[in-house]
C-alpha atoms as a PDB file:
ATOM      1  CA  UNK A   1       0.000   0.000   0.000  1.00  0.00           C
ATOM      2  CA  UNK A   2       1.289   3.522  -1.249  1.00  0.00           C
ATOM      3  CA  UNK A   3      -0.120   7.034  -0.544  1.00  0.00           C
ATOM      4  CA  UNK A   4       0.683   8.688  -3.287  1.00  0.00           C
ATOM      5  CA  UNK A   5       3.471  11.092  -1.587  1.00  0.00           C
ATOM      6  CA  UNK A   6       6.864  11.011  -4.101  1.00  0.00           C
ATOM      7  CA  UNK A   7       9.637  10.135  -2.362  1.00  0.00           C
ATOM      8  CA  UNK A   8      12.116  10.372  -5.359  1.00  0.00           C
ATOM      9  CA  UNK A   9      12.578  11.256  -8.318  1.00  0.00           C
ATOM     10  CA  UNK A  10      14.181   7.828 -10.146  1.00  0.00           C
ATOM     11  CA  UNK A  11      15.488   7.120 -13.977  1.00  0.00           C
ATOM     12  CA  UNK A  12      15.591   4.538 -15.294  1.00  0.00           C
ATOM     13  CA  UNK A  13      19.272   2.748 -16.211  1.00  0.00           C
ATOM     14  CA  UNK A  14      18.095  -0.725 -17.729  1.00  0.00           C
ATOM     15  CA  UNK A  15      15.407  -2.420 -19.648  1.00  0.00           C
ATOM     16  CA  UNK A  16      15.819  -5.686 -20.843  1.00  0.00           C
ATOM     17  CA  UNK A  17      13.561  -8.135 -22.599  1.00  0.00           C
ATOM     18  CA  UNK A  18      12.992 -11.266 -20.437  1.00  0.00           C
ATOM     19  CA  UNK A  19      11.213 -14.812 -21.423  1.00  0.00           C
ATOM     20  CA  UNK A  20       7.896 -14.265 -22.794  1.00  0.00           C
ATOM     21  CA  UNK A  21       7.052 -10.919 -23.034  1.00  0.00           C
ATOM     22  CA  UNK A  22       7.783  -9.759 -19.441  1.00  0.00           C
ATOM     23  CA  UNK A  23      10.876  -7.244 -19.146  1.00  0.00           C
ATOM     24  CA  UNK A  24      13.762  -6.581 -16.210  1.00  0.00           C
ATOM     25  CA  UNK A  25      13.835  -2.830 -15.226  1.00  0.00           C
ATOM     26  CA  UNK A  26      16.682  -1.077 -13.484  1.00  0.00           C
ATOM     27  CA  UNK A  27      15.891   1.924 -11.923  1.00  0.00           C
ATOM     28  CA  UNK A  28      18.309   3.928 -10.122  1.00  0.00           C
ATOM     29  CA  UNK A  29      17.172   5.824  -6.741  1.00  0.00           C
ATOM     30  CA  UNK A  30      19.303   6.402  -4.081  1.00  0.00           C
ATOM     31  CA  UNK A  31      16.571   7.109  -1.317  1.00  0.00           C
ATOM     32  CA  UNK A  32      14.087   4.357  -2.037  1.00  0.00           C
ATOM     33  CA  UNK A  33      17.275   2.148  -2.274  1.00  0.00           C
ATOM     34  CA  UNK A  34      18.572   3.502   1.008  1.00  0.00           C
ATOM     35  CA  UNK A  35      16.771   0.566   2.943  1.00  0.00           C
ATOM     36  CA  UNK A  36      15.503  -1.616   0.139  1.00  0.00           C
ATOM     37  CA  UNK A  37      16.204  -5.213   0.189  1.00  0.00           C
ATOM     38  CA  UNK A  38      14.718  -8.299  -1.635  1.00  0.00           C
ATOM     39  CA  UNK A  39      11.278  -8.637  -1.734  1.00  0.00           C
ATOM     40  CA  UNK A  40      10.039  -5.139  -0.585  1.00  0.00           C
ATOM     41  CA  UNK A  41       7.731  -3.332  -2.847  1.00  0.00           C
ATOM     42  CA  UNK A  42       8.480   0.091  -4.861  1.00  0.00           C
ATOM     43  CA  UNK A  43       5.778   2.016  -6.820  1.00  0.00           C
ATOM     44  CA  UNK A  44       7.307   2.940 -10.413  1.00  0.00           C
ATOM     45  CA  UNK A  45       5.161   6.159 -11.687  1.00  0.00           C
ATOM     46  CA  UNK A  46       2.217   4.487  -9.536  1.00  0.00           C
ATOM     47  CA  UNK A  47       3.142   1.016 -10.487  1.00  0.00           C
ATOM     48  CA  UNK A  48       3.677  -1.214  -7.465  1.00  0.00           C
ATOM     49  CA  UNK A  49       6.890  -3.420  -8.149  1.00  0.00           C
ATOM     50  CA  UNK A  50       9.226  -6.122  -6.428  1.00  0.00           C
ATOM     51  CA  UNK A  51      12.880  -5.415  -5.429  1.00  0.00           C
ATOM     52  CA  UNK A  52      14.858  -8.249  -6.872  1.00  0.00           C
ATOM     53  CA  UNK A  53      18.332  -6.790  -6.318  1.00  0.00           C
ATOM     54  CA  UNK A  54      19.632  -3.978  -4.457  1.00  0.00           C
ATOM     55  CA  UNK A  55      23.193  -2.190  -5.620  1.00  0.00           C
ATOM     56  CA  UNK A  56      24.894   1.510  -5.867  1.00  0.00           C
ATOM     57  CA  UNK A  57      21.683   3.214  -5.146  1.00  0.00           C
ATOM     58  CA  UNK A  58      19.974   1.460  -8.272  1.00  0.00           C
ATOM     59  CA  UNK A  59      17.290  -1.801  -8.081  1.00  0.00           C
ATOM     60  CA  UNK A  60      16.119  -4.187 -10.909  1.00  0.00           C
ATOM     61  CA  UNK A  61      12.548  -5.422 -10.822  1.00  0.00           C
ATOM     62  CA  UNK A  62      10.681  -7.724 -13.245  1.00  0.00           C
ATOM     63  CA  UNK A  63       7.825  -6.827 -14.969  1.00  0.00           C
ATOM     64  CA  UNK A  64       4.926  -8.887 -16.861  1.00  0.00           C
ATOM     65  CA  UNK A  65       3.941  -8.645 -19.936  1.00  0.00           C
ATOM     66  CA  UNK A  66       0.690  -7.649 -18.013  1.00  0.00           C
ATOM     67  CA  UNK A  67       1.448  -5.049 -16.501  1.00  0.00           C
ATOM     68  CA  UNK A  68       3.179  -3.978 -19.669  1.00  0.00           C
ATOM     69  CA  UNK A  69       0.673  -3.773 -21.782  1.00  0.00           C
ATOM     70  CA  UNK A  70      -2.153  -2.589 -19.074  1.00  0.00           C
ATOM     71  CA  UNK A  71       0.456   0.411 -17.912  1.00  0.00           C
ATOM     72  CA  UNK A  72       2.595   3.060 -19.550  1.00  0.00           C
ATOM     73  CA  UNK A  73       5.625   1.433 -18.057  1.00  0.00           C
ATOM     74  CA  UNK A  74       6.160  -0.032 -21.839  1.00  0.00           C
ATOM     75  CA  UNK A  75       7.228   2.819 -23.078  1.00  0.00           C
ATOM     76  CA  UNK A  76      10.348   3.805 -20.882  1.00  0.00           C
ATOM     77  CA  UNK A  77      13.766   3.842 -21.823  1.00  0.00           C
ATOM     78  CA  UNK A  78      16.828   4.778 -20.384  1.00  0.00           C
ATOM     79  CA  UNK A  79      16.954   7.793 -19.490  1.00  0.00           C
ATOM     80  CA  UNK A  80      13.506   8.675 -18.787  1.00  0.00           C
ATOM     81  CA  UNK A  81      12.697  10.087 -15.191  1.00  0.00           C
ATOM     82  CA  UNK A  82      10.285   7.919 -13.309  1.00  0.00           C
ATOM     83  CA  UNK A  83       8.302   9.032  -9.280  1.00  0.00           C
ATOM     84  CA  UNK A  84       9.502   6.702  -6.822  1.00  0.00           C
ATOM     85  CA  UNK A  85       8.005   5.604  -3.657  1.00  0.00           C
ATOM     86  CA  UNK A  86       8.288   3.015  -1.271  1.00  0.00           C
ATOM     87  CA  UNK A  87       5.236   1.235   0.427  1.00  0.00           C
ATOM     88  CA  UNK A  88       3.749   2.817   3.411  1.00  0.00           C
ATOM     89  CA  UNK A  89       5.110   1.977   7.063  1.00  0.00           C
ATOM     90  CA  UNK A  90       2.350   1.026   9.784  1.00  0.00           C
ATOM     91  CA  UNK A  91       1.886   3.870  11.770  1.00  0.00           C
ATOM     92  CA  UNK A  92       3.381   6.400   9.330  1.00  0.00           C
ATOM     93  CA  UNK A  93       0.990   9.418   8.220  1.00  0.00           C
ATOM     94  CA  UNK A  94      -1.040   9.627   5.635  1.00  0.00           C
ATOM     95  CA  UNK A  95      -0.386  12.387   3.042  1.00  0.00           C
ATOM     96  CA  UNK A  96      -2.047  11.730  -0.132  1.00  0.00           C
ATOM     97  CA  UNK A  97      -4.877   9.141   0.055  1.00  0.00           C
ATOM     98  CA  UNK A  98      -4.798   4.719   0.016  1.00  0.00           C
ATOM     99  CA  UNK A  99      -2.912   4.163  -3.288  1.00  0.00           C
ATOM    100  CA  UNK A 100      -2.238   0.229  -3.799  1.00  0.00           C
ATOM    101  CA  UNK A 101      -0.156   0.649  -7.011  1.00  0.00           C
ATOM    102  CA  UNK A 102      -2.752  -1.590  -9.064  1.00  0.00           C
ATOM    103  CA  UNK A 103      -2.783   0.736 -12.179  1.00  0.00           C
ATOM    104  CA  UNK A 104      -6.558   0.950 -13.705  1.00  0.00           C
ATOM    105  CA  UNK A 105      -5.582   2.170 -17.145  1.00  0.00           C
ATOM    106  CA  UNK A 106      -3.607   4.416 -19.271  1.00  0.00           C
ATOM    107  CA  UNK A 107      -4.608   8.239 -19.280  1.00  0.00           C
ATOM    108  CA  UNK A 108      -3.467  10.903 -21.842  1.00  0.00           C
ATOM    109  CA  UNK A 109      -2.385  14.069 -21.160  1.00  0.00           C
ATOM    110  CA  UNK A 110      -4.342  16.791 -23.238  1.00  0.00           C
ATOM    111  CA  UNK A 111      -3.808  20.565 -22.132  1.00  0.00           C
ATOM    112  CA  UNK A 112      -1.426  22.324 -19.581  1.00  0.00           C
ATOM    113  CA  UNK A 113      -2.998  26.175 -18.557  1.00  0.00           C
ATOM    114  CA  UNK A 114      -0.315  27.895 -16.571  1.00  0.00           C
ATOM    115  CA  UNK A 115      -1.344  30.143 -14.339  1.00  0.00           C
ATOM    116  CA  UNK A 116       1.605  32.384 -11.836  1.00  0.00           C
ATOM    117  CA  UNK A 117       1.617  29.651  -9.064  1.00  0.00           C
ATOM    118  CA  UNK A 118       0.041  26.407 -10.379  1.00  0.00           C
ATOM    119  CA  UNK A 119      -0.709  24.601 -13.621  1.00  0.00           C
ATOM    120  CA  UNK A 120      -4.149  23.081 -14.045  1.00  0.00           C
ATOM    121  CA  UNK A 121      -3.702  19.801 -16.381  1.00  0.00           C
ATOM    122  CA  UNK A 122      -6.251  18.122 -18.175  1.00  0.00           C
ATOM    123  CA  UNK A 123      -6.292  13.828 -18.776  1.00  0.00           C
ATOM    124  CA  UNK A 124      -8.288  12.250 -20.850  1.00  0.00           C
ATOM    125  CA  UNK A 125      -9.143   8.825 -19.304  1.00  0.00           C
ATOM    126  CA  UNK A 126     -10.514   5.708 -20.791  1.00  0.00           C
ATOM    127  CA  UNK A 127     -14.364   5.305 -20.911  1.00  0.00           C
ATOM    128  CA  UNK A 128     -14.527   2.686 -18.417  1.00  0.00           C
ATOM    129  CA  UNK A 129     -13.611   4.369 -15.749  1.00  0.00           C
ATOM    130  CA  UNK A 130     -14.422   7.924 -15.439  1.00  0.00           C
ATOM    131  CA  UNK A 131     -17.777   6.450 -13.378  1.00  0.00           C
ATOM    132  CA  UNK A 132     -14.670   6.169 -10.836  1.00  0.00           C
ATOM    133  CA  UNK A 133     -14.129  10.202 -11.072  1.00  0.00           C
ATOM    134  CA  UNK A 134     -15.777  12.923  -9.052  1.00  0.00           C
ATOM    135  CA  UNK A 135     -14.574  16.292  -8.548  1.00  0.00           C
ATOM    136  CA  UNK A 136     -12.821  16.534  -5.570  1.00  0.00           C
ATOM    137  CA  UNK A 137     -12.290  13.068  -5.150  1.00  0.00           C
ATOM    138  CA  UNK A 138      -8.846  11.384  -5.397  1.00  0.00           C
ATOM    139  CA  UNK A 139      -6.866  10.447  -8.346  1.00  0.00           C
ATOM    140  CA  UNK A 140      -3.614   8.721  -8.887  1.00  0.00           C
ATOM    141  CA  UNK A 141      -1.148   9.768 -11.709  1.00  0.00           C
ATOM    142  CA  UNK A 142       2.011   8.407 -12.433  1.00  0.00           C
ATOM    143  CA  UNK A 143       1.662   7.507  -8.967  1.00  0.00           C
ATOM    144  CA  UNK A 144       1.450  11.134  -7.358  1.00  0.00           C
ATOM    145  CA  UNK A 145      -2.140  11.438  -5.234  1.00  0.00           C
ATOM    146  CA  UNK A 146      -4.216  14.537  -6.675  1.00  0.00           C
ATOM    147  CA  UNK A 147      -7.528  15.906  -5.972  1.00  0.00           C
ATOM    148  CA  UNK A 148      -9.683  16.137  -8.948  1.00  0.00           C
ATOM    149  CA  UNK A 149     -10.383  19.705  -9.800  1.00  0.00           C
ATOM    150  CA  UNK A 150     -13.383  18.759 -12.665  1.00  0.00           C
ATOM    151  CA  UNK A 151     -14.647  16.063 -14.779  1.00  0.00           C
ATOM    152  CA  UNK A 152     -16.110  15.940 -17.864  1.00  0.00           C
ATOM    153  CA  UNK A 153     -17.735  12.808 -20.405  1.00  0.00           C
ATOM    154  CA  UNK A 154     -14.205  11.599 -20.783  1.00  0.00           C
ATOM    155  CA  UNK A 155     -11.147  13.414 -19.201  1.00  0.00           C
ATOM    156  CA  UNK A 156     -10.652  15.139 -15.839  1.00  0.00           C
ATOM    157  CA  UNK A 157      -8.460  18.231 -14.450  1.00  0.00           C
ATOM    158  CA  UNK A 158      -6.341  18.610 -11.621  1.00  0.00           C
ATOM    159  CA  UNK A 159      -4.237  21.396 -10.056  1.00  0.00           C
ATOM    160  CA  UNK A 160      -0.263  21.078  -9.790  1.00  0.00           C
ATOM    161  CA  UNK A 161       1.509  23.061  -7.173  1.00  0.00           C
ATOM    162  CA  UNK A 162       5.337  24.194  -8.013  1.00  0.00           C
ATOM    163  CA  UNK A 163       6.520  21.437  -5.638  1.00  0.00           C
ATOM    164  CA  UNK A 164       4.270  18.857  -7.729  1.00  0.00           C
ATOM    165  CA  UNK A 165       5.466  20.528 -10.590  1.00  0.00           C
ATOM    166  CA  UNK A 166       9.347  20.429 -10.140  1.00  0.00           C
ATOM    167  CA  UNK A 167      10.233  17.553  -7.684  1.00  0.00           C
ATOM    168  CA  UNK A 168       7.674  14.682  -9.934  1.00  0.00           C
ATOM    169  CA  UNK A 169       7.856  14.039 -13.626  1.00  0.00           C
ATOM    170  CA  UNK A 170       4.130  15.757 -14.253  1.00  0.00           C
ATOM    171  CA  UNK A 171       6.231  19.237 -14.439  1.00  0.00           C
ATOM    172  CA  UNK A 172       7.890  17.797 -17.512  1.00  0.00           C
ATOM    173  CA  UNK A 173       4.816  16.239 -19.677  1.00  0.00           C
ATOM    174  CA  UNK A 174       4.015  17.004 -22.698  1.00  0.00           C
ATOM    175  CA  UNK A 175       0.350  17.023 -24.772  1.00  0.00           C
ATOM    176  CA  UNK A 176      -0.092  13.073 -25.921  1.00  0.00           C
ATOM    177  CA  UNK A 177       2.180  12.110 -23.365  1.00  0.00           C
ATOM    178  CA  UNK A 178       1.117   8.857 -21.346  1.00  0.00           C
ATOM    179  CA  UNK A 179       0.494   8.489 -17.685  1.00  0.00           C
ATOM    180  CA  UNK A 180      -1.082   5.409 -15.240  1.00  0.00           C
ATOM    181  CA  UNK A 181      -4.017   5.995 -13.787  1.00  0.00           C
ATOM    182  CA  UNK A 182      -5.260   4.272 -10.462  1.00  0.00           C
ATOM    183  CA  UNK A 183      -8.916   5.765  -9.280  1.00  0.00           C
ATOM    184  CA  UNK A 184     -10.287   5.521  -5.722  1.00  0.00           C
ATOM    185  CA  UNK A 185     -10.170   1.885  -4.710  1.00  0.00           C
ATOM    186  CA  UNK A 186     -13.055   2.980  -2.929  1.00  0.00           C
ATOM    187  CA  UNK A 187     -15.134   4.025  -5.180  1.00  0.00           C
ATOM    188  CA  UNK A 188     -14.803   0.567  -6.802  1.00  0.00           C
ATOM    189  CA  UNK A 189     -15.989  -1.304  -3.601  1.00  0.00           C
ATOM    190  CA  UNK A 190     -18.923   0.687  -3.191  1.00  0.00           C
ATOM    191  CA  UNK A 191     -19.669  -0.827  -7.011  1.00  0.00           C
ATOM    192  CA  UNK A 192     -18.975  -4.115  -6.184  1.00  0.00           C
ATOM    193  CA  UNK A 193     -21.382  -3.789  -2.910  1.00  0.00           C
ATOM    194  CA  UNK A 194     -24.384  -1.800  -4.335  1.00  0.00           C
ATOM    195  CA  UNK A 195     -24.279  -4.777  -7.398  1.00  0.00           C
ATOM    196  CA  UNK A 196     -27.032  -4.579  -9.728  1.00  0.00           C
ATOM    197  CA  UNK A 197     -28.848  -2.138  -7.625  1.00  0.00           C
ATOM    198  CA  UNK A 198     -26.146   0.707  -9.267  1.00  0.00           C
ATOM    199  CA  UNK A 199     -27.708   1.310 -13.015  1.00  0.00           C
ATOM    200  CA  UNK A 200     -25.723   3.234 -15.242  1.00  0.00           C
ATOM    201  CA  UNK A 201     -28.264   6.260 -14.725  1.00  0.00           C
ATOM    202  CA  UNK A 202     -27.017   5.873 -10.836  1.00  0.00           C
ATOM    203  CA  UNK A 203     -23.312   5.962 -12.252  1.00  0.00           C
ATOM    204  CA  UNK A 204     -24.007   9.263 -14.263  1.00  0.00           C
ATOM    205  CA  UNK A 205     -25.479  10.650 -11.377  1.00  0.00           C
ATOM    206  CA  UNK A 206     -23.269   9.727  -8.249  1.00  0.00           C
ATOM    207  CA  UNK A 207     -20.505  10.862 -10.370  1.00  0.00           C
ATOM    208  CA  UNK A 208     -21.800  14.762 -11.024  1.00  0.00           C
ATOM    209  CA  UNK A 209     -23.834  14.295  -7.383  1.00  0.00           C
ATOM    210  CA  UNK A 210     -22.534  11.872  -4.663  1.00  0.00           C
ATOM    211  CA  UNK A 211     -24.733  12.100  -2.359  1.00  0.00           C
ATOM    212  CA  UNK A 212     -28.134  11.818  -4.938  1.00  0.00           C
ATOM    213  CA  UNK A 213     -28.123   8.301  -5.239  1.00  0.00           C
ATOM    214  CA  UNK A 214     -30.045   6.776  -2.428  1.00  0.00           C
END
């Protein structure tokens, strides 16, 4: 379990083609390495991973083909900067919201509006889940816990602050670029329990008016 707080900002050194179509990454990170050992779990831009080896501040994970083609993990190289974090400790506080580094699908960044002390960003988001999306929920992108500013048919806004901005790859994304996105596990229980009682008329309407579905 994550909470969406970047720890690091990581690159990553190594990707190599493994059996199947499953790849090894190395990613190099000195502070999420700092007390990494085998087994322990690292989100990679929001996608929850499993050390494999530890050494000079970098780690190699493997990846399935999986969670390669269900993430935009795929499509690093060498080179490219990734957000780093490590799992939560019992006991530790809560900053961003209960990420669990399951990524739902592949977003798309569409439009950046500056403004003098924040940029609002816009994402459009596959069909399937923007029932997930409310404004002012919680969002994860690229691993990094955001509040959802608005939401429209298909894509959603949020607001990045200069530390957002400068100390996680978001600052750097371009239009077309990318990113994972992991919605409110939440939000997907309360699905799973309301069952057939939630029509999609309910989904259209929680999501514009939480509290008008009884």
């Amino acid at each position: 379990m994550f909470t969406g707080i970047i720890e690091e900002l990581g690159e990553i050194v190594r990707v190599a083609p493994t059996a199947g179509d499953s790849a090894l990454l190395g990613v190099r990170g000195p502070l999420v390495t700092s007390d990494a050992r085998h087994g322990d779990s690292i989100a990679v831009n929001g996608v929850c991973l499993t050390v494999v080896e530890v050494a000079d501040g970098v780690f190699t994970a493997d990846v399935m083909g999986e969670t390669l083609r269900r993430s935009a993990l795929g499509a690093l190289r060498p080179g490219d900067p990734v957000n780093l974090e490590r799992a939560a400790a019992l006991g530790s506080r809560l900053g961003g919201h209960l990420v669990q580094g399951h990524v739902d699908g592949v977003g798309e960044l569409i439009s950046r509006e500056p403004a003098e002390q924040w940029e609002t960003v816009r994402f459009r988001l596959p069909a399937a889940l923007s029932r997930y999306v409310v404004e002012k929920g919680s969002i994860t992108i690229d691993g990094v816990s955001l509040t959802v500013a608005a939401v429209g048919a298909d894509e959603f806004a949020v607001g990045l602050i200069p530390t957002t901005l400068k100390l996680t790859t978001l600052g750097a994304k371009g239009v077309g670029d990318p990113v994972n996105l992991e919605v409110d596990v939440l939000a997907k229980y309360v699905e799973r329990l309301l069952g057939d009682r939630l029509t999609d008329a309910d989904a259209r309407k929680l999501a514009s008016d939480p509290g008008g579905v009884a």
